[in-house]
C-alpha atoms as a PDB file:
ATOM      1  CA  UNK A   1     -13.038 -13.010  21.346  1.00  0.00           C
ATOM      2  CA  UNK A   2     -12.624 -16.947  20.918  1.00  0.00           C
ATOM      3  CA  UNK A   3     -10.941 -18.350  18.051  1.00  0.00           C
ATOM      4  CA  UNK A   4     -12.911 -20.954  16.209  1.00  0.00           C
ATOM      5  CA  UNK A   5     -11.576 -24.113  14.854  1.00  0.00           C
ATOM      6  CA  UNK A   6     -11.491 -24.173  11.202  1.00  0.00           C
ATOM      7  CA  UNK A   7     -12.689 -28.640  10.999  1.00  0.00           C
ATOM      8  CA  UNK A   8     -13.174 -28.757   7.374  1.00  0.00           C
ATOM      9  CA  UNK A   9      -8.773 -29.075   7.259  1.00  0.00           C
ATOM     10  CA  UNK A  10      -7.679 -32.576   6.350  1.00  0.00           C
ATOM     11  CA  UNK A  11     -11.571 -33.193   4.490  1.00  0.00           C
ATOM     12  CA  UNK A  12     -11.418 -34.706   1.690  1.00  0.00           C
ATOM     13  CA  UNK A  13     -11.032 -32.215  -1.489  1.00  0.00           C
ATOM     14  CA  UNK A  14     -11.156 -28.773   1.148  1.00  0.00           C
ATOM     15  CA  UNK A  15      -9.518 -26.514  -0.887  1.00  0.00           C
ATOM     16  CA  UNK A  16     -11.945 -23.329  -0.260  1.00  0.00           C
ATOM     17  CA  UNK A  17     -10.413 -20.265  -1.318  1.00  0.00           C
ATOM     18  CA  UNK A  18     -11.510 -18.310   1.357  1.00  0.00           C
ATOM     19  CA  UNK A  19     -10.346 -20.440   4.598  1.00  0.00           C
ATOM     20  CA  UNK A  20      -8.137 -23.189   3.490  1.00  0.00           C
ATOM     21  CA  UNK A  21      -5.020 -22.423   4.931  1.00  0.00           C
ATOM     22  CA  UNK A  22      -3.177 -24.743   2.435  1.00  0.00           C
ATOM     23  CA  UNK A  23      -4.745 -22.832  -0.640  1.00  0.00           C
ATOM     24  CA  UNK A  24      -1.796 -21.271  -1.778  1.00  0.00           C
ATOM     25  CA  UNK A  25      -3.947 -18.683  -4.021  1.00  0.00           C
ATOM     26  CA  UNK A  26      -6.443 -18.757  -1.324  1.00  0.00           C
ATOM     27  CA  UNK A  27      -7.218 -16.050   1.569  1.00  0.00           C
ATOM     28  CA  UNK A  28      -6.359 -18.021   4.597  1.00  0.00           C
ATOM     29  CA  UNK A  29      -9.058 -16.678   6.564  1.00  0.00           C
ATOM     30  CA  UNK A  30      -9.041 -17.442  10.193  1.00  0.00           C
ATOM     31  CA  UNK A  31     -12.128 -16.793  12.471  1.00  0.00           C
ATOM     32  CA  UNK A  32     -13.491 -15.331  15.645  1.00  0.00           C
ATOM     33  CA  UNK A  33     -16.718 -15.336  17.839  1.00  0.00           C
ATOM     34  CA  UNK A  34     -17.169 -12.143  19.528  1.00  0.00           C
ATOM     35  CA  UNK A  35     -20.937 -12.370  21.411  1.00  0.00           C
ATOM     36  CA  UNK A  36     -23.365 -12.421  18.229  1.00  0.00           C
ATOM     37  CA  UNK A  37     -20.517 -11.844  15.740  1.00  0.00           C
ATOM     38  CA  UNK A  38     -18.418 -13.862  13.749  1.00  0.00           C
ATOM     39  CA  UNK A  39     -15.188 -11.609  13.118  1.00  0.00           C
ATOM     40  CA  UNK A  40     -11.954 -11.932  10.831  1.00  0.00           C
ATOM     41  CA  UNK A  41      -8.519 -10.098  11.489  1.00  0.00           C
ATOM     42  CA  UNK A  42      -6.997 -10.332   7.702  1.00  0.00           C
ATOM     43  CA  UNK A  43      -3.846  -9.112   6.735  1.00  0.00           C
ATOM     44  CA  UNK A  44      -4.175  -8.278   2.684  1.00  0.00           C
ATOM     45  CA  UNK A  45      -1.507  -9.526   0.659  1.00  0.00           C
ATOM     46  CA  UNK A  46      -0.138  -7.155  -2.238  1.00  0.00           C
ATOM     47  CA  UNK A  47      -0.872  -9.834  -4.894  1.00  0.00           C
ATOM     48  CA  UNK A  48      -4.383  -9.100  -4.200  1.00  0.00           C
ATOM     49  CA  UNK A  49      -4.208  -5.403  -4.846  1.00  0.00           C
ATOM     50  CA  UNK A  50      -6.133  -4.042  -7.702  1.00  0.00           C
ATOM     51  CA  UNK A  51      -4.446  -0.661  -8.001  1.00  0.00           C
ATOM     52  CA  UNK A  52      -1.829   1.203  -6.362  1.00  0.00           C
ATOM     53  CA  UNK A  53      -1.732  -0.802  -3.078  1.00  0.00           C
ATOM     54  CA  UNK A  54      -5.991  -0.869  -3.067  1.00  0.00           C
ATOM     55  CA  UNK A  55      -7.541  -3.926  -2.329  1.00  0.00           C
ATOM     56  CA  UNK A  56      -9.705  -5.675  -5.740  1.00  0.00           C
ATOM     57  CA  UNK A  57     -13.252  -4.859  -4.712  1.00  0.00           C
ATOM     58  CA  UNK A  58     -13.531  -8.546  -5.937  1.00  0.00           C
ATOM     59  CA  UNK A  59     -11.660  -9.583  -3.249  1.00  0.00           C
ATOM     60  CA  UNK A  60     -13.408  -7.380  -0.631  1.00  0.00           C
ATOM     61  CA  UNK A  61     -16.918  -9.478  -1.934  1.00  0.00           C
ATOM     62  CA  UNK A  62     -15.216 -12.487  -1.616  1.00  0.00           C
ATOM     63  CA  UNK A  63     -14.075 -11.690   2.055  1.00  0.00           C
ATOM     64  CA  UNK A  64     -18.049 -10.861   3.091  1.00  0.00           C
ATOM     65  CA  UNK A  65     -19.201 -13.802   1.677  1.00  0.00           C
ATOM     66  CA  UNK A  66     -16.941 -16.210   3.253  1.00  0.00           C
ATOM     67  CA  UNK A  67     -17.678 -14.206   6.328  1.00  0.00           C
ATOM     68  CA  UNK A  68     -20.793 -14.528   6.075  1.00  0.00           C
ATOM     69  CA  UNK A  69     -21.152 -18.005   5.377  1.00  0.00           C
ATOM     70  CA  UNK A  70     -18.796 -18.708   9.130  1.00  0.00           C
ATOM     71  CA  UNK A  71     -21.606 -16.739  10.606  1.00  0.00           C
ATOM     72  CA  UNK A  72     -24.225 -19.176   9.088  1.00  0.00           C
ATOM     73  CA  UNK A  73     -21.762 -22.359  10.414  1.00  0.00           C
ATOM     74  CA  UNK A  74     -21.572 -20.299  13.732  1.00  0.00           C
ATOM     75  CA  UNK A  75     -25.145 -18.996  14.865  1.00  0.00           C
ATOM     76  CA  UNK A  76     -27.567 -20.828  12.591  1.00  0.00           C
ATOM     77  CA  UNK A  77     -25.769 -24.283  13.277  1.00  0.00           C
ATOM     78  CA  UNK A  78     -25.964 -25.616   9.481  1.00  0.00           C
ATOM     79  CA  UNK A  79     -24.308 -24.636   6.250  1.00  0.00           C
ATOM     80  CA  UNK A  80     -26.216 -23.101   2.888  1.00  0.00           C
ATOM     81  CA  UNK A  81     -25.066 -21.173  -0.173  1.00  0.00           C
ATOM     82  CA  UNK A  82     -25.446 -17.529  -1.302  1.00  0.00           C
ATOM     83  CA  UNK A  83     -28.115 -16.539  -2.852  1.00  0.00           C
ATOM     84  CA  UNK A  84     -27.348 -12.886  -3.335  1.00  0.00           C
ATOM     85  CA  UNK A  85     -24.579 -10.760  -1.892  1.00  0.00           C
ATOM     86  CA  UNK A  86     -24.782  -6.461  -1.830  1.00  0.00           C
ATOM     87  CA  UNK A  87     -21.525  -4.629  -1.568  1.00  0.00           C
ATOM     88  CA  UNK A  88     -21.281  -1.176  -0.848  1.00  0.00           C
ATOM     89  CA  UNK A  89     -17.657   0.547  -0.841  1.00  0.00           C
ATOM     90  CA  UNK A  90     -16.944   3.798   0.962  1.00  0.00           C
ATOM     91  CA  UNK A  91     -13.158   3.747   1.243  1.00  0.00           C
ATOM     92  CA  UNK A  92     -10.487   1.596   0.003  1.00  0.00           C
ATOM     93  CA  UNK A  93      -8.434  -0.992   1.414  1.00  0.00           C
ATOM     94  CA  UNK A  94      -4.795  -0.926   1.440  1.00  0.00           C
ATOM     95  CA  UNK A  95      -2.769  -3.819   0.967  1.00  0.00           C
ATOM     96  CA  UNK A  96      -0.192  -1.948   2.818  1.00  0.00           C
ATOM     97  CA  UNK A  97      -1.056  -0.690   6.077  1.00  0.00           C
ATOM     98  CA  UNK A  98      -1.814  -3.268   8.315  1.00  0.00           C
ATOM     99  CA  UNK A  99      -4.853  -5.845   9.181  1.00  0.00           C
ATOM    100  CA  UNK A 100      -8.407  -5.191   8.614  1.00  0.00           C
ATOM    101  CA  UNK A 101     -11.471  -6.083  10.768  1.00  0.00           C
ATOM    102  CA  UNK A 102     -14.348  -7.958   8.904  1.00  0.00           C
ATOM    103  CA  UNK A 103     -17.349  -8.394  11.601  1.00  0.00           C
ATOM    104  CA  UNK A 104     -21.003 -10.147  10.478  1.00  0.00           C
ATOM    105  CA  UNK A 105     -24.137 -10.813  12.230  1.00  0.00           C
ATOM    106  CA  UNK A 106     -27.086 -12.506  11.556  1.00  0.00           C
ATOM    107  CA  UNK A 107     -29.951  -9.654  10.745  1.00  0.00           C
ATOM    108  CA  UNK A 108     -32.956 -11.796  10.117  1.00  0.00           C
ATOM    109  CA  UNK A 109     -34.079 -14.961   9.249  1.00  0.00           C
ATOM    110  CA  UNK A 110     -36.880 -15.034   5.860  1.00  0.00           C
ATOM    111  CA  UNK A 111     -38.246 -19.076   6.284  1.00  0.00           C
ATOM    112  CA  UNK A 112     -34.981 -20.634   5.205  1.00  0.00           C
ATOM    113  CA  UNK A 113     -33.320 -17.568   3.997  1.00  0.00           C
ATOM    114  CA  UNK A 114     -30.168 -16.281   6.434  1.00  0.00           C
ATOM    115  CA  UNK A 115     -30.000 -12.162   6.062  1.00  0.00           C
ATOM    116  CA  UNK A 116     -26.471 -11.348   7.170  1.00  0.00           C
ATOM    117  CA  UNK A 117     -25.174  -8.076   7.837  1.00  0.00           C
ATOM    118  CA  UNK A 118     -21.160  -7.652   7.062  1.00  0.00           C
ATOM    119  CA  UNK A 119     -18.607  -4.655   7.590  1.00  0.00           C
ATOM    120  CA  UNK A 120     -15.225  -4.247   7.268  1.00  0.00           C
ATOM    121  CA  UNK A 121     -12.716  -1.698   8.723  1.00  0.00           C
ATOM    122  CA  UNK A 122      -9.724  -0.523   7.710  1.00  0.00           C
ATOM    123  CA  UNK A 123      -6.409  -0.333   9.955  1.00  0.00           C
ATOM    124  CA  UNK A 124      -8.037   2.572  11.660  1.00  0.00           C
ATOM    125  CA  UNK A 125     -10.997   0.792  12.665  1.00  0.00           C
ATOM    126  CA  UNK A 126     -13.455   3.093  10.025  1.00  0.00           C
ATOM    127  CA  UNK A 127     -15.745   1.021   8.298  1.00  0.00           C
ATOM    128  CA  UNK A 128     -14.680   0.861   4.034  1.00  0.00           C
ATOM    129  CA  UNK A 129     -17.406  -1.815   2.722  1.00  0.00           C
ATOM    130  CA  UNK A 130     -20.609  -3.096   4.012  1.00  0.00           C
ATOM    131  CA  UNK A 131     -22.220  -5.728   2.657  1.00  0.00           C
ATOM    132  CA  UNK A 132     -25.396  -7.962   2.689  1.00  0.00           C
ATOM    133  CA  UNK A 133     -25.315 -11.644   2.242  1.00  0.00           C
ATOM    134  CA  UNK A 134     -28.559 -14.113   1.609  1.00  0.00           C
ATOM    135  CA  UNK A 135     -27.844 -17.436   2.067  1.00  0.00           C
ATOM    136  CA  UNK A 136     -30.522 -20.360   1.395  1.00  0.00           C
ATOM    137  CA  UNK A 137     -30.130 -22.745   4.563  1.00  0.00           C
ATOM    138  CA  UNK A 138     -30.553 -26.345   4.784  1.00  0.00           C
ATOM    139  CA  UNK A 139     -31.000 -28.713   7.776  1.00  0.00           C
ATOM    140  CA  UNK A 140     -28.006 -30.051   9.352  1.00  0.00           C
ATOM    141  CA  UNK A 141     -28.900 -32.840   8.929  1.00  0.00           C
ATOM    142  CA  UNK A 142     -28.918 -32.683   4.738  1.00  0.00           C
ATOM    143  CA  UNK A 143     -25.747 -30.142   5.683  1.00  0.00           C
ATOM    144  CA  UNK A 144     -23.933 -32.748   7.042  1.00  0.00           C
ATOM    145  CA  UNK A 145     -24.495 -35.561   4.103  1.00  0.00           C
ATOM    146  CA  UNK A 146     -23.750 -33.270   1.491  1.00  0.00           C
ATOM    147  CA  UNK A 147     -22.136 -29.887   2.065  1.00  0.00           C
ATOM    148  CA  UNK A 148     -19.270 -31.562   4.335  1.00  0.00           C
ATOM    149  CA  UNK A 149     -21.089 -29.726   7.375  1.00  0.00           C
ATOM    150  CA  UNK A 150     -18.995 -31.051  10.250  1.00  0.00           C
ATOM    151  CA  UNK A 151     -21.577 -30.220  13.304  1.00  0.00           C
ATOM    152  CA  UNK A 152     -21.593 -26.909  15.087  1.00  0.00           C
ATOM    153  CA  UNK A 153     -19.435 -28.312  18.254  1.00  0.00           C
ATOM    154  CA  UNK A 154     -16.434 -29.184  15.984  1.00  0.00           C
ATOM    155  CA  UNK A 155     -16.142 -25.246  15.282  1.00  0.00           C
ATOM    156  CA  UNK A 156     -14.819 -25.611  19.265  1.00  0.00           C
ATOM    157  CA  UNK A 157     -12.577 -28.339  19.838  1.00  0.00           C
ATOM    158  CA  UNK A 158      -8.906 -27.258  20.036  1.00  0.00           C
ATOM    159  CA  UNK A 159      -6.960 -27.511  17.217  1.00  0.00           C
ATOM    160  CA  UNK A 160      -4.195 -30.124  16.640  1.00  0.00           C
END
């Protein structure tokens, strides 16, 4: 697995609360590429439980679409927005036991439509929640003007 450079930090009003590592309320998510995968070791804090040590299955959405919107950056090259997001739970999280594995993969492309495909696995490596992201694409070139798209080979250069 490489680790990817995160190049929206130090852009003007980044505060995203799924990778800004400065968002104190945020989920610091860090990233991976791992051949067509984007992947995400996350350690769950306990202020994100819902219940009894379970990770919010608001938070568990939340993790898949930021996922899925790295994968996007990563293997489409541009940046969109969701446009519908399908969660299915089979087993709960715990805030308690350790990090999880979140991998994603582009399934299919519909015109300008991204179809991606996320899982996540528990501390045991057995997958809990599967979800499906859409996400409307836009060319990089529009990405770059106005969704603060920084151009796919920034995701590479070595962090500071």
């Amino acid at each position: 697995m490489k680790k990817l450079n995160n190049p929206f930090i130090g852009g003007k009003d980044y505060c995203c609360f799924g990778c800004a590592p400065h968002n104190e309320s945020g989920l610091k998510m860090e990233f991976y590429e791992d051949g067509d995968e984007v992947v995400s070791l996350w350690d769950a804090p306990d202020h994100f439980q819902g219940y009894n040590y379970i990770l919010h299955g608001g938070v568990r959405a939340t993790l898949i679409d930021e996922l899925a919107a790295w994968v996007v950056f990563i293997k489409l090259k541009t940046a969109g927005y969701t446009t519908k997001l399908e969660v299915n739970y089979s087993g709960p999280v715990y805030t308690n036991r350790g990090k999880i594995t979140l991998r994603g993969r582009l399934r299919e492309m519909k015109k300008n439509i991204a179809v991606v495909d996320v899982d996540i696995y528990d501390e045991k490596d057995k997958i809990v929640t599967s979800g499906t992201a859409e996400y409307f694409t836009i060319p990089e070139r529009i990405a770059v003007k106005k969704m603060m798209y920084p151009g796919y080979e920034n995701f590479y250069q070595a962090e500071d």
